[in-house]
C-alpha atoms as a PDB file:
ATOM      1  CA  UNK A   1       0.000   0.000   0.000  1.00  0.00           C
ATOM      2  CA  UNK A   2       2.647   2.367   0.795  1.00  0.00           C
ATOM      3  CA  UNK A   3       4.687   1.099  -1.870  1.00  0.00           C
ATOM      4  CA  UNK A   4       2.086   1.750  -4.837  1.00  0.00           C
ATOM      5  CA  UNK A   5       1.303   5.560  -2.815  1.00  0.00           C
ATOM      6  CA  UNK A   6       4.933   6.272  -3.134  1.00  0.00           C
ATOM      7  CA  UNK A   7       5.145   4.874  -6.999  1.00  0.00           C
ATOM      8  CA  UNK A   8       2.066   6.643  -8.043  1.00  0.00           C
ATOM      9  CA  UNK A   9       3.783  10.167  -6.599  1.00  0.00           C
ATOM     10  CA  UNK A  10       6.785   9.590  -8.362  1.00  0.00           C
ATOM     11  CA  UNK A  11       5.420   8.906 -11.360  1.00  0.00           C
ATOM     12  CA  UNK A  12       2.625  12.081 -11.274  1.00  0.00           C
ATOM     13  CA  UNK A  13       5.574  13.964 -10.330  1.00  0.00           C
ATOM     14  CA  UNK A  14       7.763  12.931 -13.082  1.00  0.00           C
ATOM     15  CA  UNK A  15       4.719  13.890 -15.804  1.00  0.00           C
ATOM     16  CA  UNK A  16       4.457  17.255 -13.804  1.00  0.00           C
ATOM     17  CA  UNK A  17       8.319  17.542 -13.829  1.00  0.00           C
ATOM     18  CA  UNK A  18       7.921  16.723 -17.986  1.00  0.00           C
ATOM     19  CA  UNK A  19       4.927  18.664 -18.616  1.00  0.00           C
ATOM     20  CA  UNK A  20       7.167  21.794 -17.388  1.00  0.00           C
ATOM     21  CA  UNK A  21       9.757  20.956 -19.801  1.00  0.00           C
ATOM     22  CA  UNK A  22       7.703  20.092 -22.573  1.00  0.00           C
ATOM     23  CA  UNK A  23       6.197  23.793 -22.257  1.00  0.00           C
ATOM     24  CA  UNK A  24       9.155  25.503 -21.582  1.00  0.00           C
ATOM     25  CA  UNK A  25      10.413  24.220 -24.868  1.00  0.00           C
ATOM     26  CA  UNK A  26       7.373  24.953 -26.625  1.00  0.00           C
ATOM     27  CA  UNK A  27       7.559  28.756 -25.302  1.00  0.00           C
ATOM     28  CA  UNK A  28      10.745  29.559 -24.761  1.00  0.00           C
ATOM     29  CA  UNK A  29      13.083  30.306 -27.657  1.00  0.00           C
ATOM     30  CA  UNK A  30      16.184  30.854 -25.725  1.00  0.00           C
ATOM     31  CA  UNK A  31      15.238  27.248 -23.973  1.00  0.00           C
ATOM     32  CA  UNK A  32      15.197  25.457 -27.717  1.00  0.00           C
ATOM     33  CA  UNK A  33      17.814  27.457 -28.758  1.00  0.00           C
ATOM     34  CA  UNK A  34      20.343  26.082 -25.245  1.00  0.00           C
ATOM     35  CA  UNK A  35      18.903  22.572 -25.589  1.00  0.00           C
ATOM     36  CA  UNK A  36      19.812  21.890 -29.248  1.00  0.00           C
ATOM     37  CA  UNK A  37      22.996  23.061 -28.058  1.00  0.00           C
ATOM     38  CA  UNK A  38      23.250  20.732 -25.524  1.00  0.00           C
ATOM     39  CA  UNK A  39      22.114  17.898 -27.547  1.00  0.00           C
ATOM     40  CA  UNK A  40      25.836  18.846 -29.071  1.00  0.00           C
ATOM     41  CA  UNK A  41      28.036  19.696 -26.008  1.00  0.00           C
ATOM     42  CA  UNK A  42      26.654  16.549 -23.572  1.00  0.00           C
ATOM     43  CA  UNK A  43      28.003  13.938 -25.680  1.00  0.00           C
ATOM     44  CA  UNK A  44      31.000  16.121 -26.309  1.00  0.00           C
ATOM     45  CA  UNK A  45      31.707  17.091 -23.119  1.00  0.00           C
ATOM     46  CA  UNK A  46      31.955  13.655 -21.865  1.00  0.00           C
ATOM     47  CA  UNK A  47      33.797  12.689 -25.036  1.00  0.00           C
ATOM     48  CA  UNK A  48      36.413  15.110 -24.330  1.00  0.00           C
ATOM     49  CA  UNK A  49      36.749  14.876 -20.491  1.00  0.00           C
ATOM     50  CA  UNK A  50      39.982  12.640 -19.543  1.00  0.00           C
ATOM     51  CA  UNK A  51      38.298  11.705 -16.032  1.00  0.00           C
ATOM     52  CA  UNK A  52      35.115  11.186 -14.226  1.00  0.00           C
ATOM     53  CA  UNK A  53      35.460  14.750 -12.897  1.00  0.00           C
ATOM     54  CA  UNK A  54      36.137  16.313 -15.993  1.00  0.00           C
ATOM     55  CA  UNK A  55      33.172  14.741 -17.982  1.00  0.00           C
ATOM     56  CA  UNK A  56      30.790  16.028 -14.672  1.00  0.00           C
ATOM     57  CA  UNK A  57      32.455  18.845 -14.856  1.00  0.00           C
ATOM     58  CA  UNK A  58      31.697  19.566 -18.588  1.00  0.00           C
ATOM     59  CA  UNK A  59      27.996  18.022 -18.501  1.00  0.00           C
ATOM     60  CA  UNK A  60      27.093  19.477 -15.930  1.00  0.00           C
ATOM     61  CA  UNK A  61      27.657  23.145 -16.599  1.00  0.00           C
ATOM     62  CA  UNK A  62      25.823  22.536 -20.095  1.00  0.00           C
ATOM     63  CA  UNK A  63      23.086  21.460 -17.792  1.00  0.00           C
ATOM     64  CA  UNK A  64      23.237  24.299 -15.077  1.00  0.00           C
ATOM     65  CA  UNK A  65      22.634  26.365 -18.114  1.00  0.00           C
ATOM     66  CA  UNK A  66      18.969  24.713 -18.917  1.00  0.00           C
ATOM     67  CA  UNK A  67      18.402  24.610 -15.165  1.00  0.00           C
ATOM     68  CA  UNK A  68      18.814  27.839 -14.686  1.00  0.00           C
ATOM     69  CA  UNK A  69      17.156  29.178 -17.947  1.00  0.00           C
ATOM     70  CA  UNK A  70      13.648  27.149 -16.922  1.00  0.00           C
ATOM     71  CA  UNK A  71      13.503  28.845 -13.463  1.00  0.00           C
ATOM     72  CA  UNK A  72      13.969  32.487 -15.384  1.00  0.00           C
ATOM     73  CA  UNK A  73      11.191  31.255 -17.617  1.00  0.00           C
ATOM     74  CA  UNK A  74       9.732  30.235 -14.343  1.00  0.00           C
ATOM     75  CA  UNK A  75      10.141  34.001 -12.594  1.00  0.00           C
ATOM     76  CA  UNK A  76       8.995  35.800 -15.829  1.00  0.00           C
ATOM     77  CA  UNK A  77       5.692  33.780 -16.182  1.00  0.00           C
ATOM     78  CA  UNK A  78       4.680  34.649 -12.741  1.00  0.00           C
ATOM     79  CA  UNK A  79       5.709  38.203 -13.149  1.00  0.00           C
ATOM     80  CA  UNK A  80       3.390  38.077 -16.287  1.00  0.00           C
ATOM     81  CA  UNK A  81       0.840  36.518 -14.427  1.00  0.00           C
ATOM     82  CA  UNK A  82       0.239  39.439 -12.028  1.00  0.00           C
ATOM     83  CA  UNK A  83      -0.011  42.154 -14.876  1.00  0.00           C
ATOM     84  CA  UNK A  84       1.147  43.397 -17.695  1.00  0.00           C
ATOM     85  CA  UNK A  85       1.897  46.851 -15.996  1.00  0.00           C
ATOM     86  CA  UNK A  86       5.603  48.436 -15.408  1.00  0.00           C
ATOM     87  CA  UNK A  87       6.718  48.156 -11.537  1.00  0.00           C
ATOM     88  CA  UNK A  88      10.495  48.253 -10.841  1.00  0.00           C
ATOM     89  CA  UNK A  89       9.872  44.696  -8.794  1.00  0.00           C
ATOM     90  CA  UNK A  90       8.839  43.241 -11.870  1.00  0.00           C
ATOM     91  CA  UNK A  91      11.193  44.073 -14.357  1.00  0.00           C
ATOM     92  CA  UNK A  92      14.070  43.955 -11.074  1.00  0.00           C
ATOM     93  CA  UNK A  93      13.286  39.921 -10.829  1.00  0.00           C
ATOM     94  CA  UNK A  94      13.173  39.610 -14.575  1.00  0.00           C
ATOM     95  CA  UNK A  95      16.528  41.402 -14.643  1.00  0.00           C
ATOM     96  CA  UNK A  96      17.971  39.344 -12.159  1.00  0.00           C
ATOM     97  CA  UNK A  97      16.649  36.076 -13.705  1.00  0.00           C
ATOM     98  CA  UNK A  98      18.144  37.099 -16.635  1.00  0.00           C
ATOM     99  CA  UNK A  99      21.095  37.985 -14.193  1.00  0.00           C
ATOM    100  CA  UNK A 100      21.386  33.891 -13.385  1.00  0.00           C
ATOM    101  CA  UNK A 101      21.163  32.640 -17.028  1.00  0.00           C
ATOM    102  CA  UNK A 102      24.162  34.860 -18.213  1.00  0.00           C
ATOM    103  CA  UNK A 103      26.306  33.543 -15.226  1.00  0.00           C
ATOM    104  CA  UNK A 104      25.807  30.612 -16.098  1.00  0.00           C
ATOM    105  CA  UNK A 105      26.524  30.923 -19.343  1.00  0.00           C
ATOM    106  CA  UNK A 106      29.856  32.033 -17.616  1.00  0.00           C
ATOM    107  CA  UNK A 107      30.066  29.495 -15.688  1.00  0.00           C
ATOM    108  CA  UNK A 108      29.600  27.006 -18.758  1.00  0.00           C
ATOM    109  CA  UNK A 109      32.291  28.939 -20.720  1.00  0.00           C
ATOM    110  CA  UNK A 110      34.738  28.981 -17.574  1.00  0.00           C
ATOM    111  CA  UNK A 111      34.623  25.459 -17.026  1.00  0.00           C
ATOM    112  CA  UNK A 112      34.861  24.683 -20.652  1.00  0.00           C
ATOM    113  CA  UNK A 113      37.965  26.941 -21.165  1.00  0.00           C
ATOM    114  CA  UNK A 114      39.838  25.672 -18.136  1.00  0.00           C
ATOM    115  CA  UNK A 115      39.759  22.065 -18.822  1.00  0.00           C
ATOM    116  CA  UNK A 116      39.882  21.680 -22.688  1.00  0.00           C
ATOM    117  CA  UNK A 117      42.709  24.685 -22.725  1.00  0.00           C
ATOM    118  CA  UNK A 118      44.860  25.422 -19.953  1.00  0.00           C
END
């Protein structure tokens, strides 16, 4: 009983979980755009990583990248949600989720530079 509770949550959380990605895709250009690049970097980055830390390393800023760019999507469709109007909260947490997706596109182009070039 508790067994078949705890497999039906984890699998209605995994279609939530997949629902969220399948519209953040759908919506989000800069999303599509980051994931077909990943579709590229994953396999290279573990291609070109000598050990088990560098291939984490590499993965998993391509992945930080996505992470980060659906919770910006996240902030800015609750922002939109409330209105339409101009208050400097609004655009300040758009800013600053824009903020996190360029430092991790940083991040990404740190970790990428340091191991495949130094």
């Amino acid at each position: 009983m508790i067994r078949d509770f705890f497999r039906r949550r984890v699998v209605q959380n995994t279609s939530y979980s997949l629902k969220g990605l399948l519209a953040t895709f759908r919506y989000e250009e800069a999303f599509r755009i980051e994931t077909l690049a990943a579709i590229f970097l994953l396999p290279l980055g573990l291609y070109l990583g000598n050990t088990s830390t560098e291939k984490v390393l590499l993965a998993g800023s391509v992945l930080v990248v996505l992470i980060v760019e659906i919770l910006n999507s996240a902030i800015e469709n609750v922002v939109d949600r409330f209105g339409t109007e101009r208050h400097s909260l609004a655009g300040r947490a758009k800013d600053q989720g824009s903020a996190a997706v360029l430092l991790s596109l940083l991040l990404l182009l740190l970790v990428w530079g340091l191991l495949l070039f130094f």
